[in-house]
N, C-alpha and C. Protein backbone atom coordinates (compact mmCIF):
# COMPACT_ATOMS: atom_id res chain seq x y z
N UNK A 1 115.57 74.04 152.99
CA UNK A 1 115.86 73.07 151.95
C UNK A 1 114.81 71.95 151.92
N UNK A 2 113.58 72.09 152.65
CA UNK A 2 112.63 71.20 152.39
C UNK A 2 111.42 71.35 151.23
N UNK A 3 111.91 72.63 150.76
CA UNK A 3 111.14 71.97 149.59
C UNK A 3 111.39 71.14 148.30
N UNK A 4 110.25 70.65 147.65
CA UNK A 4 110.68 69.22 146.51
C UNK A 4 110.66 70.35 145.16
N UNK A 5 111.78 69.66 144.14
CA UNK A 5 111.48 70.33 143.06
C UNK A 5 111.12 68.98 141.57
N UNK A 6 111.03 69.15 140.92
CA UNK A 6 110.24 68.05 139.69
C UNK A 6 111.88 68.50 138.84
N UNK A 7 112.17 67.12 138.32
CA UNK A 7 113.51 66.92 137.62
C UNK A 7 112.92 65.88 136.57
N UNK A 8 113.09 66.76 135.24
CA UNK A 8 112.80 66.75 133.53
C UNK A 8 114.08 65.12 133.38
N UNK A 9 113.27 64.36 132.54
CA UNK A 9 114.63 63.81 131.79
C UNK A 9 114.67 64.49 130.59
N UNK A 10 115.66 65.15 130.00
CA UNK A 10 115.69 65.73 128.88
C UNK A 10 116.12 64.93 127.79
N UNK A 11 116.55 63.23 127.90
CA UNK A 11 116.57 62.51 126.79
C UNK A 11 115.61 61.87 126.21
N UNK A 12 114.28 62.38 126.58
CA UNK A 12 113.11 62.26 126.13
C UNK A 12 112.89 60.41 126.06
N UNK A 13 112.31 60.05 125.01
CA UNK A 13 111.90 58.49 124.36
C UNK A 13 112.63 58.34 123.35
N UNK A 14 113.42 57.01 123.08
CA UNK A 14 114.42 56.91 122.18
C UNK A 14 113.48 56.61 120.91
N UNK A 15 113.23 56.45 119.59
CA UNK A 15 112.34 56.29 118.48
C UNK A 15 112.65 54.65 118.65
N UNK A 16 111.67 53.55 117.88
CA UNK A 16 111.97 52.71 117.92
C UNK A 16 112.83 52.51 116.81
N UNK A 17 113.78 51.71 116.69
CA UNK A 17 114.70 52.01 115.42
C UNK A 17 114.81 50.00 114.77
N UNK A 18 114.42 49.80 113.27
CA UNK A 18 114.51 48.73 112.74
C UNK A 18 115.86 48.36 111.83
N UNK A 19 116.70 47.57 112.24
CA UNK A 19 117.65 47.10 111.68
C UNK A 19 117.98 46.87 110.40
N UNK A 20 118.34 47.75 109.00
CA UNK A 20 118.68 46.89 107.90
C UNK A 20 119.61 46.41 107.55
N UNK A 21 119.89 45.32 106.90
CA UNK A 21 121.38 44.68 106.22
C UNK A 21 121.92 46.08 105.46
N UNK A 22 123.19 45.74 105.39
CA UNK A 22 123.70 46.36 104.66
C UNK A 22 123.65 45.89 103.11
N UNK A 23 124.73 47.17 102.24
CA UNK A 23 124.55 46.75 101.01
C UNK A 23 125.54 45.57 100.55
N UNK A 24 125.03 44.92 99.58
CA UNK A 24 126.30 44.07 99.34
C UNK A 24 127.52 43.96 98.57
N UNK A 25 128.73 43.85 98.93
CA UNK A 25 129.93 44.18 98.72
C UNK A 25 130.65 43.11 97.68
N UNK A 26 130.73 44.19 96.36
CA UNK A 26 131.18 43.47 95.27
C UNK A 26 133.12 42.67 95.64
N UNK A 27 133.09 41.60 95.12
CA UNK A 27 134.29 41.00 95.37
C UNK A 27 135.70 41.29 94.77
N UNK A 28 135.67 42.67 94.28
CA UNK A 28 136.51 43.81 93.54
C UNK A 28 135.87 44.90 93.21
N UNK A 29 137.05 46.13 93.75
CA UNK A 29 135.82 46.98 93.08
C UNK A 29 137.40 47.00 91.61
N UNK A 30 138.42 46.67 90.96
CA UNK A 30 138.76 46.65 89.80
C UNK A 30 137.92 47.12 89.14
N UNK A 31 138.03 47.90 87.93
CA UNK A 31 137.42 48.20 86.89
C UNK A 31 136.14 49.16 87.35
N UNK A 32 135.49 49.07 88.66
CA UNK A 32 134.47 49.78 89.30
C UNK A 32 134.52 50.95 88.85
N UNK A 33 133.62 52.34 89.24
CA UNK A 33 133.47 53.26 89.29
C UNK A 33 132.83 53.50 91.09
N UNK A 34 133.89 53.89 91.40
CA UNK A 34 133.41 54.28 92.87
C UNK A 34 132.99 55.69 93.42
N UNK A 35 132.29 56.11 93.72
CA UNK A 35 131.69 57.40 94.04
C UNK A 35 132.41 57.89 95.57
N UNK A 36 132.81 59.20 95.17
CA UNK A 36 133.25 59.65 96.93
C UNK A 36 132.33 60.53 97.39
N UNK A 37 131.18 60.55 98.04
CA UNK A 37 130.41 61.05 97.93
C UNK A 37 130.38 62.52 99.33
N UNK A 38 130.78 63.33 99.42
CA UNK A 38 131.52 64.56 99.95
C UNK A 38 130.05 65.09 100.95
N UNK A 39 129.49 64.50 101.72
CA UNK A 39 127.99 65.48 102.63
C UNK A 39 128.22 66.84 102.81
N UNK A 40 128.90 67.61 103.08
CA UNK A 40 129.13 68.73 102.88
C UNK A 40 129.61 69.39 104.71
N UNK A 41 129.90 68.26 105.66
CA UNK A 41 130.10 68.33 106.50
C UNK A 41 131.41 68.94 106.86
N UNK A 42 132.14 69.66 107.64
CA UNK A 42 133.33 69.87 108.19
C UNK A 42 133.98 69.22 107.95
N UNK A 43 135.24 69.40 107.01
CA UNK A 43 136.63 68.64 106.53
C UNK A 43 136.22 67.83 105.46
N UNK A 44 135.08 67.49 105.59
CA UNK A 44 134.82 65.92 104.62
C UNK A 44 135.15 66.28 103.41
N UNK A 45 135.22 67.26 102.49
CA UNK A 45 136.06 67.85 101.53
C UNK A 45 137.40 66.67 101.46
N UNK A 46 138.20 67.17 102.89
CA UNK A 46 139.64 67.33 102.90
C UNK A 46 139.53 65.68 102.71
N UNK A 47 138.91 64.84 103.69
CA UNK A 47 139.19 63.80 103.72
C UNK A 47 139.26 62.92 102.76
N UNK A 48 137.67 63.26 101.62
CA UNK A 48 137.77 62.71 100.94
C UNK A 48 138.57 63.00 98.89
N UNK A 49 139.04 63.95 99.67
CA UNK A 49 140.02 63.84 98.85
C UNK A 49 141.48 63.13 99.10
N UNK A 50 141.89 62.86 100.25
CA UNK A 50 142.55 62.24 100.96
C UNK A 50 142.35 60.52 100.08
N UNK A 51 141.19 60.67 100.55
CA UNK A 51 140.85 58.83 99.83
C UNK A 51 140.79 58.83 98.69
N UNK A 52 140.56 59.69 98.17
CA UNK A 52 140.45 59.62 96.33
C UNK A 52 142.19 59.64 95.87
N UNK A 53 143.07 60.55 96.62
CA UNK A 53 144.51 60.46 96.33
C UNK A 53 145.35 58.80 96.85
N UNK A 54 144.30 57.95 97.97
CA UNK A 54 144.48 56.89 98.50
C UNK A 54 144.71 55.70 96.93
N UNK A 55 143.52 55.95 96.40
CA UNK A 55 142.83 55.20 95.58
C UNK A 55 143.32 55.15 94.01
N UNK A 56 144.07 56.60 93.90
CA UNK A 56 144.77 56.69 92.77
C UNK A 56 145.98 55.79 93.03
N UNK A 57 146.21 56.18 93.93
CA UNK A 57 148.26 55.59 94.23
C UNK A 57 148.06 53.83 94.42
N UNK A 58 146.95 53.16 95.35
CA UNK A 58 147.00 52.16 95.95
C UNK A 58 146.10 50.98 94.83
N UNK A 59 145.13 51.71 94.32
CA UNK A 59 144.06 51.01 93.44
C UNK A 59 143.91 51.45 92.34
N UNK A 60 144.70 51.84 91.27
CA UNK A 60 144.55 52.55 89.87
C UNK A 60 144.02 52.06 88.82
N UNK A 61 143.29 51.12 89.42
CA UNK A 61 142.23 49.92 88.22
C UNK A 61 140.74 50.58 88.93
N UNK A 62 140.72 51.15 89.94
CA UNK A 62 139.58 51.95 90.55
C UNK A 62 138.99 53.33 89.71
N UNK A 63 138.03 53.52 89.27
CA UNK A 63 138.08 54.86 88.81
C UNK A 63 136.94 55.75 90.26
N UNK A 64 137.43 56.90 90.50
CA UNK A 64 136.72 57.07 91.35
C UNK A 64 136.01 58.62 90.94
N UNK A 65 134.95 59.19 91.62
CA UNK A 65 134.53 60.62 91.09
C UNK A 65 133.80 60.88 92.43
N UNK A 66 134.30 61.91 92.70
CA UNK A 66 133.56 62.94 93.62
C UNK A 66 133.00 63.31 93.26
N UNK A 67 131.65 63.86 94.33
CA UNK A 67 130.33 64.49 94.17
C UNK A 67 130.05 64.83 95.67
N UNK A 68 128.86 65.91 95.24
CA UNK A 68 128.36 66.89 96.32
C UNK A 68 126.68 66.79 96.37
N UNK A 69 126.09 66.51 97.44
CA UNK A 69 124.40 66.63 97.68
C UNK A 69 124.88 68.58 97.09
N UNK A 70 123.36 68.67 97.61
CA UNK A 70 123.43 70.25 96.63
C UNK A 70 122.88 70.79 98.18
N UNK A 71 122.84 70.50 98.92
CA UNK A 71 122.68 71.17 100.22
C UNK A 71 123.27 70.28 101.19
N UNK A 72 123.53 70.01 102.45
CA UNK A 72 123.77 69.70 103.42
C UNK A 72 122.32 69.06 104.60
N UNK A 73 122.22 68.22 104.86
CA UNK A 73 121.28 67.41 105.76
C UNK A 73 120.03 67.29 104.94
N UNK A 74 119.82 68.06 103.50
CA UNK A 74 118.72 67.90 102.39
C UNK A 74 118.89 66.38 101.41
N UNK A 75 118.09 65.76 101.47
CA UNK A 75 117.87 64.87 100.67
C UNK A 75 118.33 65.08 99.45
N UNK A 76 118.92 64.79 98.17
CA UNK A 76 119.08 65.46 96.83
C UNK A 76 118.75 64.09 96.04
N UNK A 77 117.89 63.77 95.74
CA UNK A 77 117.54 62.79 94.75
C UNK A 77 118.07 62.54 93.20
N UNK A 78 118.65 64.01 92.89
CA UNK A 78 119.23 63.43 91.46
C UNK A 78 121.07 63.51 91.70
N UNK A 79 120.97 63.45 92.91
CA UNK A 79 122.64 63.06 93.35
C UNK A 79 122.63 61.44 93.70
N UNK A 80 121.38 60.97 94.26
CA UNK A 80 121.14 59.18 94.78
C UNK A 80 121.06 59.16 92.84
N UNK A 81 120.16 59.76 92.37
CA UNK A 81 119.87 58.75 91.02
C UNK A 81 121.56 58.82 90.03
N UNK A 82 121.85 60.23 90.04
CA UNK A 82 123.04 59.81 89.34
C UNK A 82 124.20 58.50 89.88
N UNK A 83 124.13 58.53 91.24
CA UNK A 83 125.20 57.72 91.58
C UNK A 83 124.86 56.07 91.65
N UNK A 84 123.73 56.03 91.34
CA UNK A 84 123.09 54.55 91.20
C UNK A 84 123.05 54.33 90.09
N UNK A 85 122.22 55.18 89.05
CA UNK A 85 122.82 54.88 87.41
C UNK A 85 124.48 54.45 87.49
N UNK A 86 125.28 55.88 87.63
CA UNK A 86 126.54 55.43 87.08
C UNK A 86 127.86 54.98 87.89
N UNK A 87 127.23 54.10 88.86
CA UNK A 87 128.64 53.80 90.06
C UNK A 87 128.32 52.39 90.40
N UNK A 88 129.38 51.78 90.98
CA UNK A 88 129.40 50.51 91.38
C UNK A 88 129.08 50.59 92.95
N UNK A 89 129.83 51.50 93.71
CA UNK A 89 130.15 51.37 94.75
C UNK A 89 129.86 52.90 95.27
N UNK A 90 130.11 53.26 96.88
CA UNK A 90 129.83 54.40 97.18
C UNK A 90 130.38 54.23 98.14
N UNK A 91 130.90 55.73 98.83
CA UNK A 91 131.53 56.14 100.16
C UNK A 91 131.10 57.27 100.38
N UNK A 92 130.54 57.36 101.59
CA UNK A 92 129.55 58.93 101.92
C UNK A 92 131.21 59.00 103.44
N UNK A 93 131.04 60.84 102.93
CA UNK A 93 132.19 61.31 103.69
C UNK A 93 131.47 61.74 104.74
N UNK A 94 131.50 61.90 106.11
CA UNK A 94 130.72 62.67 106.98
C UNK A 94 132.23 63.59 107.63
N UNK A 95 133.01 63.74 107.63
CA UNK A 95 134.15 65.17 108.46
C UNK A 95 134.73 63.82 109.26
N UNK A 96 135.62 65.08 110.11
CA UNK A 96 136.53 64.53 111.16
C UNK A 96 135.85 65.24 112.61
């Protein structure tokens, strides 16, 4: 047992990561159009339909509309542009 063996860290170098504010949060969303925006992750379907049935019953001055990226971990740019044209607000679903 005397010989040495070489031990890897396998969590490599963390990236340096820069802090942004968040977005800013209208003081009602009333009358809004809120986006449920579904990533395509495990359950996130379920859930966010969950919140959209939340939103009917609890907030019915809310209008809300689900939507889908068109792939999963892919960027979809005319899913950001539609929901910035026509939404107030946004909720990205990631699963349970």
């Amino acid at each position: 047992m005397a010989e040495k063996i070489t031990v890897m860290d396998p969590r490599g170098y963390p990236p340096k990561v820069t802090g942004n504010r968040l977005a800013a949060r209208p003081e009602s969303l009333d009358g809004k159009v809120l986006y449920l925006i579904d990533c395509l992750f495990d359950n996130a379907d379920v859930f966010m339909e969950q919140l959209r049935l939340w939103f009917a019953e609890n907030m019915p001055k809310v209008e809300t509309r689900m939507i889908r990226p068109k792939e999963s971990w892919v960027d979809d740019p005319e899913m950001r542009a539609k929901v910035v044209a026509g939404g107030d607000a946004a909720i990205i679903g990631v699963g349970l």
